[in-house]
N, C-alpha and C. Protein backbone atom coordinates (compact mmCIF):
# COMPACT_ATOMS: atom_id res chain seq x y z
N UNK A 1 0.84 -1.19 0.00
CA UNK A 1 0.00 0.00 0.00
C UNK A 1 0.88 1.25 0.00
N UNK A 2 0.35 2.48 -0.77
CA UNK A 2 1.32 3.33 -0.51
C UNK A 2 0.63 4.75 -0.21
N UNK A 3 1.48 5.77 0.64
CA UNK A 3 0.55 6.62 1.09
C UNK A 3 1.25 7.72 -0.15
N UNK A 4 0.32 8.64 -0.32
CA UNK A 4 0.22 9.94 -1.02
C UNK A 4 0.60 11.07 -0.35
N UNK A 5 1.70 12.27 -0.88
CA UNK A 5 1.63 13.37 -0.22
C UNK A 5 1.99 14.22 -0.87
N UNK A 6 1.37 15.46 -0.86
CA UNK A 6 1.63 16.67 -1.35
C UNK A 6 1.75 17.72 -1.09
N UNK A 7 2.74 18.36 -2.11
CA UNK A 7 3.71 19.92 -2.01
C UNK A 7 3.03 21.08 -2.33
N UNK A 8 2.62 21.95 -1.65
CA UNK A 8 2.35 22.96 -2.41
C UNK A 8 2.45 24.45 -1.57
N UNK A 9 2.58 25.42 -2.05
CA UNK A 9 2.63 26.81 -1.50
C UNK A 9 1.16 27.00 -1.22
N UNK A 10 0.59 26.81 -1.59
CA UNK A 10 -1.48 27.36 -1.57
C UNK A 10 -1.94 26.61 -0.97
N UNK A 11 -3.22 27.22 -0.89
CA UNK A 11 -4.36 26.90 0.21
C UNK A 11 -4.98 25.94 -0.88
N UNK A 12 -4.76 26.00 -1.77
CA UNK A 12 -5.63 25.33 -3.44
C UNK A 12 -4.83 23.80 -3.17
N UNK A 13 -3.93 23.89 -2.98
CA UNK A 13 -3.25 22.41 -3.34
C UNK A 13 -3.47 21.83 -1.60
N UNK A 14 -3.95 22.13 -0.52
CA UNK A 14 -3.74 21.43 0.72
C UNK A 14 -5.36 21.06 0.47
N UNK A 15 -6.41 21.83 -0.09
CA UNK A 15 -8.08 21.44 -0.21
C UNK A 15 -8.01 20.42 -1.22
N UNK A 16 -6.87 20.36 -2.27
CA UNK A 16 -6.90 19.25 -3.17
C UNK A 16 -6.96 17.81 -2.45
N UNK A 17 -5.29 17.90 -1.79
CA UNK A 17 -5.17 16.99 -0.97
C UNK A 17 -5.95 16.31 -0.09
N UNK A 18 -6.80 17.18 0.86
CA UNK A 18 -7.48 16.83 2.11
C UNK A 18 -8.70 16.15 0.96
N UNK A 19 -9.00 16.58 0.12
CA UNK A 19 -10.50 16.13 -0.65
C UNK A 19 -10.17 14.66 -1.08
N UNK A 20 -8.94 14.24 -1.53
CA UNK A 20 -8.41 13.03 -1.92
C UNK A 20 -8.48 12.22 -0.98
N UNK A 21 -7.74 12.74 0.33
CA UNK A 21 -7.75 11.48 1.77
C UNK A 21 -6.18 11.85 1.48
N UNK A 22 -5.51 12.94 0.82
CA UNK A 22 -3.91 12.54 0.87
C UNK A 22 -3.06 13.32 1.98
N UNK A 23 -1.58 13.36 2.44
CA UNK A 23 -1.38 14.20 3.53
C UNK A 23 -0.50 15.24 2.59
N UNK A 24 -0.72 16.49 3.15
CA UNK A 24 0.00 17.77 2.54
C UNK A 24 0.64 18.29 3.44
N UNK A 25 2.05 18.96 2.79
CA UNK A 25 2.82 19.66 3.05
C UNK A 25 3.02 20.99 2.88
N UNK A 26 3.02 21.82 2.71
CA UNK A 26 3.27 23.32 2.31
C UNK A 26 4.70 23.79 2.90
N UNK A 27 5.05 24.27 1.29
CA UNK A 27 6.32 24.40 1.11
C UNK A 27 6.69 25.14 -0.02
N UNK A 28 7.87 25.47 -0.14
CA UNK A 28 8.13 26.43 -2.00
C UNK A 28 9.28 25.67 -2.11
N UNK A 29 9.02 25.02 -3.20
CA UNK A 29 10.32 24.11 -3.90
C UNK A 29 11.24 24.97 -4.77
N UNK A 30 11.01 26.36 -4.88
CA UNK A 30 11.61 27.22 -5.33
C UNK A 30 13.03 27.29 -4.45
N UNK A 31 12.75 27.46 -2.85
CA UNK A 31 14.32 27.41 -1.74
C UNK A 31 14.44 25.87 -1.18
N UNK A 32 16.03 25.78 -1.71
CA UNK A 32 16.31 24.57 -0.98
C UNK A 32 16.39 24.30 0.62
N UNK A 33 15.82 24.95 0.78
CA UNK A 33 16.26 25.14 2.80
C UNK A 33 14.53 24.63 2.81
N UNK A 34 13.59 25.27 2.24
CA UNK A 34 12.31 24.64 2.51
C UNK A 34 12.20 23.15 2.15
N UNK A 35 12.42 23.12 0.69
CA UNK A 35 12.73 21.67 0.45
C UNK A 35 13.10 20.66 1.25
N UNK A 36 14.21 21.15 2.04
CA UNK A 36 14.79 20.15 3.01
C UNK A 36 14.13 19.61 3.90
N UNK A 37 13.42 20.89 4.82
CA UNK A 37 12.39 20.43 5.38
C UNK A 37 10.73 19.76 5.50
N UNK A 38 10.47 20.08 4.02
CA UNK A 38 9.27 19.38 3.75
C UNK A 38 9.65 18.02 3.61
N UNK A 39 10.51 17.28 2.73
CA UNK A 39 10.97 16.12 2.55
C UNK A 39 11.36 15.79 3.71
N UNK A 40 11.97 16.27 4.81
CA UNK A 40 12.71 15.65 6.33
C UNK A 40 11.58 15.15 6.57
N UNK A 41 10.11 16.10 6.84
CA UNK A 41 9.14 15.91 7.39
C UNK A 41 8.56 14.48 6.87
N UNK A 42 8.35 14.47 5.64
CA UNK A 42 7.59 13.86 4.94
C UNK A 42 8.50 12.13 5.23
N UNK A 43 10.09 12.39 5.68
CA UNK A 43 10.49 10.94 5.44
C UNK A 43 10.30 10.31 7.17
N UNK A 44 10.04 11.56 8.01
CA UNK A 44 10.03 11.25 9.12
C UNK A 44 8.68 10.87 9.60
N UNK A 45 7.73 11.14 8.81
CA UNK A 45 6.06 10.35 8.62
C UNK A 45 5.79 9.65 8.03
N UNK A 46 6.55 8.94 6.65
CA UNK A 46 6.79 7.95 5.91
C UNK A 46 7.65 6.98 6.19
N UNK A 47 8.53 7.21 6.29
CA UNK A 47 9.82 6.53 6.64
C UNK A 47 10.68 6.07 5.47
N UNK A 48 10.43 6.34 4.73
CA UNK A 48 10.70 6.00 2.90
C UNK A 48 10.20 7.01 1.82
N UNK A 49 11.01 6.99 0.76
CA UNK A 49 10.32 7.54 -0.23
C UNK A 49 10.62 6.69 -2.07
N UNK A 50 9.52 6.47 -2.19
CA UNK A 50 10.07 5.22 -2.95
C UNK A 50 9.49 6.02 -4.34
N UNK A 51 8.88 7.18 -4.66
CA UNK A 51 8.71 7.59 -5.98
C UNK A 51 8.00 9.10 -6.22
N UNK A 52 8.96 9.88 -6.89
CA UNK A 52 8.10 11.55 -6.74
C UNK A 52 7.77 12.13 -7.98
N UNK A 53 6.62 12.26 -8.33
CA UNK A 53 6.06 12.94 -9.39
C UNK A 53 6.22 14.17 -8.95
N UNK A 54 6.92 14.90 -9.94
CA UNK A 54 7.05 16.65 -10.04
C UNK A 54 6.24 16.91 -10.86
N UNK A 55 5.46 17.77 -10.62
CA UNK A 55 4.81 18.46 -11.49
C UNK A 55 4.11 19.92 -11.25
N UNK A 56 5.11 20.60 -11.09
CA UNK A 56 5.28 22.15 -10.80
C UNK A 56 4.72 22.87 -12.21
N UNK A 57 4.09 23.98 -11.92
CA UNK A 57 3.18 24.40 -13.12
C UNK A 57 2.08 25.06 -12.90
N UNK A 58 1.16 24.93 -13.93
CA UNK A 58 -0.12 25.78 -13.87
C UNK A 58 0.57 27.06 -15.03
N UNK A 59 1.33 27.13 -15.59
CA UNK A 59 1.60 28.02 -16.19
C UNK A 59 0.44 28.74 -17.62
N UNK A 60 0.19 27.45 -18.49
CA UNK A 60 -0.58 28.14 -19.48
C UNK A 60 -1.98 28.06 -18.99
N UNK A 61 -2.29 27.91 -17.90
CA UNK A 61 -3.89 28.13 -17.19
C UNK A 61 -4.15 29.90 -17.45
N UNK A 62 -3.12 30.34 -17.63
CA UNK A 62 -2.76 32.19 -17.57
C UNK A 62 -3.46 32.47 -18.86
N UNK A 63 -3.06 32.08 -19.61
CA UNK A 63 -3.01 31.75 -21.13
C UNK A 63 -2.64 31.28 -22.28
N UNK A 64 -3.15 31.52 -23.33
CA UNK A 64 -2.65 30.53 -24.49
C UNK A 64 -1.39 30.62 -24.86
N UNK A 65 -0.36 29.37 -25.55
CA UNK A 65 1.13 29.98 -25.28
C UNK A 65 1.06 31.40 -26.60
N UNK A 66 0.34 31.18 -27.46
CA UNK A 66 0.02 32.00 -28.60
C UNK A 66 0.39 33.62 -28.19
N UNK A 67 -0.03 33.81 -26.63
CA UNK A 67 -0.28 35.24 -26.24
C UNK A 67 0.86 35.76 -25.00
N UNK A 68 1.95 34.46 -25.22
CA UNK A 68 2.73 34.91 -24.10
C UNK A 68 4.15 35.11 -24.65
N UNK A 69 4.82 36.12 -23.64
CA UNK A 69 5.95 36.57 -24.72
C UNK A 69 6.85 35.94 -23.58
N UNK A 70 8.22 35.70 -24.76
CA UNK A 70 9.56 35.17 -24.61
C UNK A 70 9.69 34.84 -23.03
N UNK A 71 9.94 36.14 -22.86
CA UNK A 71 10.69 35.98 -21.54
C UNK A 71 9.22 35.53 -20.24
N UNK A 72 8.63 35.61 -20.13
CA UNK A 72 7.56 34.94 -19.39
C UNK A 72 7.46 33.94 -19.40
N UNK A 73 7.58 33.11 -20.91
CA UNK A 73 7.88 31.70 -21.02
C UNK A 73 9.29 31.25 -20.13
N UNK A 74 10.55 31.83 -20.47
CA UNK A 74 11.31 31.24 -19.91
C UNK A 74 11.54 31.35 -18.61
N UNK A 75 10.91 32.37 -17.77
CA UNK A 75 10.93 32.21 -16.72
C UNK A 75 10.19 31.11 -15.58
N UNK A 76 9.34 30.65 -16.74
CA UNK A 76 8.21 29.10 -16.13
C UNK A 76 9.03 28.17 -16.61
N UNK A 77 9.93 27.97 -17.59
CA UNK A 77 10.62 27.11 -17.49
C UNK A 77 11.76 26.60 -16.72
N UNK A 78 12.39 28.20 -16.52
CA UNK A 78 13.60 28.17 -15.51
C UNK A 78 13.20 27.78 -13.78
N UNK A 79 11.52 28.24 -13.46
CA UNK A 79 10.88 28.36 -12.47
C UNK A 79 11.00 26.52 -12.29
N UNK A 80 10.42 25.49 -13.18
CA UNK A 80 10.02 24.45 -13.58
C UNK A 80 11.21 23.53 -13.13
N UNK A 81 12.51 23.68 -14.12
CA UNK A 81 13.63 23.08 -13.78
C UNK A 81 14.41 23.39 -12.74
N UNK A 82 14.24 24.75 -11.96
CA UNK A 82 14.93 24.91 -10.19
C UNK A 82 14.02 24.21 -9.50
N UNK A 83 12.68 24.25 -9.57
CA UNK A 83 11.75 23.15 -8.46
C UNK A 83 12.34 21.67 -8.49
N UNK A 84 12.37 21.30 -9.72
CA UNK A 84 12.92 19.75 -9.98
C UNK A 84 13.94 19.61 -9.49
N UNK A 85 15.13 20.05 -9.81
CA UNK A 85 16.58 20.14 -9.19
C UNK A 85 16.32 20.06 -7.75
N UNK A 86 15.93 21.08 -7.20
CA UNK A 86 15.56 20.85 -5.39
C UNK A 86 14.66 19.58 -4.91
N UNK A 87 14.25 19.11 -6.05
CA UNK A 87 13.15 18.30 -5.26
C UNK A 87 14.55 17.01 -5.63
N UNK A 88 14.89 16.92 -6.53
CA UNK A 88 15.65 15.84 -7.38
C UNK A 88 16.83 15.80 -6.14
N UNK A 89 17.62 16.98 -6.07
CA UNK A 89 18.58 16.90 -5.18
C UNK A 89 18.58 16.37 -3.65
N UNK A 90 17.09 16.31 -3.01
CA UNK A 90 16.63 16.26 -1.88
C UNK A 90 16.33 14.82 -2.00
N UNK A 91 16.13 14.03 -2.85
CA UNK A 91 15.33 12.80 -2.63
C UNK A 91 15.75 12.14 -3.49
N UNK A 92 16.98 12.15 -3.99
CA UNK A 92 17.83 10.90 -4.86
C UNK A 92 18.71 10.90 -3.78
């Protein structure tokens, strides 16, 4: 059996969670110092971590990519690949 838990900065992602039955964390995977501690937490209520879907985002919910310029894009991407890295670095 395996338990579920989730990351998020918002009040949106802990009502997700609680509606599922899953346990949440709140945290910004943006600083590695938070990171550290959401994952400490999370291995010290788990005791394991055996698999992590990243999926940091919500970006074109804003809008279509049609209407978004350059640098806005790359800043959701750069935003995208520092979350991963922290989460990646914390839990490999």
């Amino acid at each position: 059996q395996y338990r579920v838990f989730t990351v998020s900065r918002s009040k949106a992602g802990q009502k997700i969670a609680e509606d599922l039955g899953m346990s949440h964390y709140t945290g910004d995977l943006r600083d590695p110092r938070s990171v550290h501690e959401v994952f400490s937490s999370i291995m010290h209520e788990a005791g394991s971590i055996h698999h992590v879907v990243h999926t940091a985002g919500g970006f074109f919910r804003i809008s279509d990519i049609k209407n978004v310029d350059a640098d806005l894009f790359a800043s959701a991407l750069i935003n995208n690949a520092q979350t991963f890295y922290n989460v990646a670095r914390e839990t490999i």
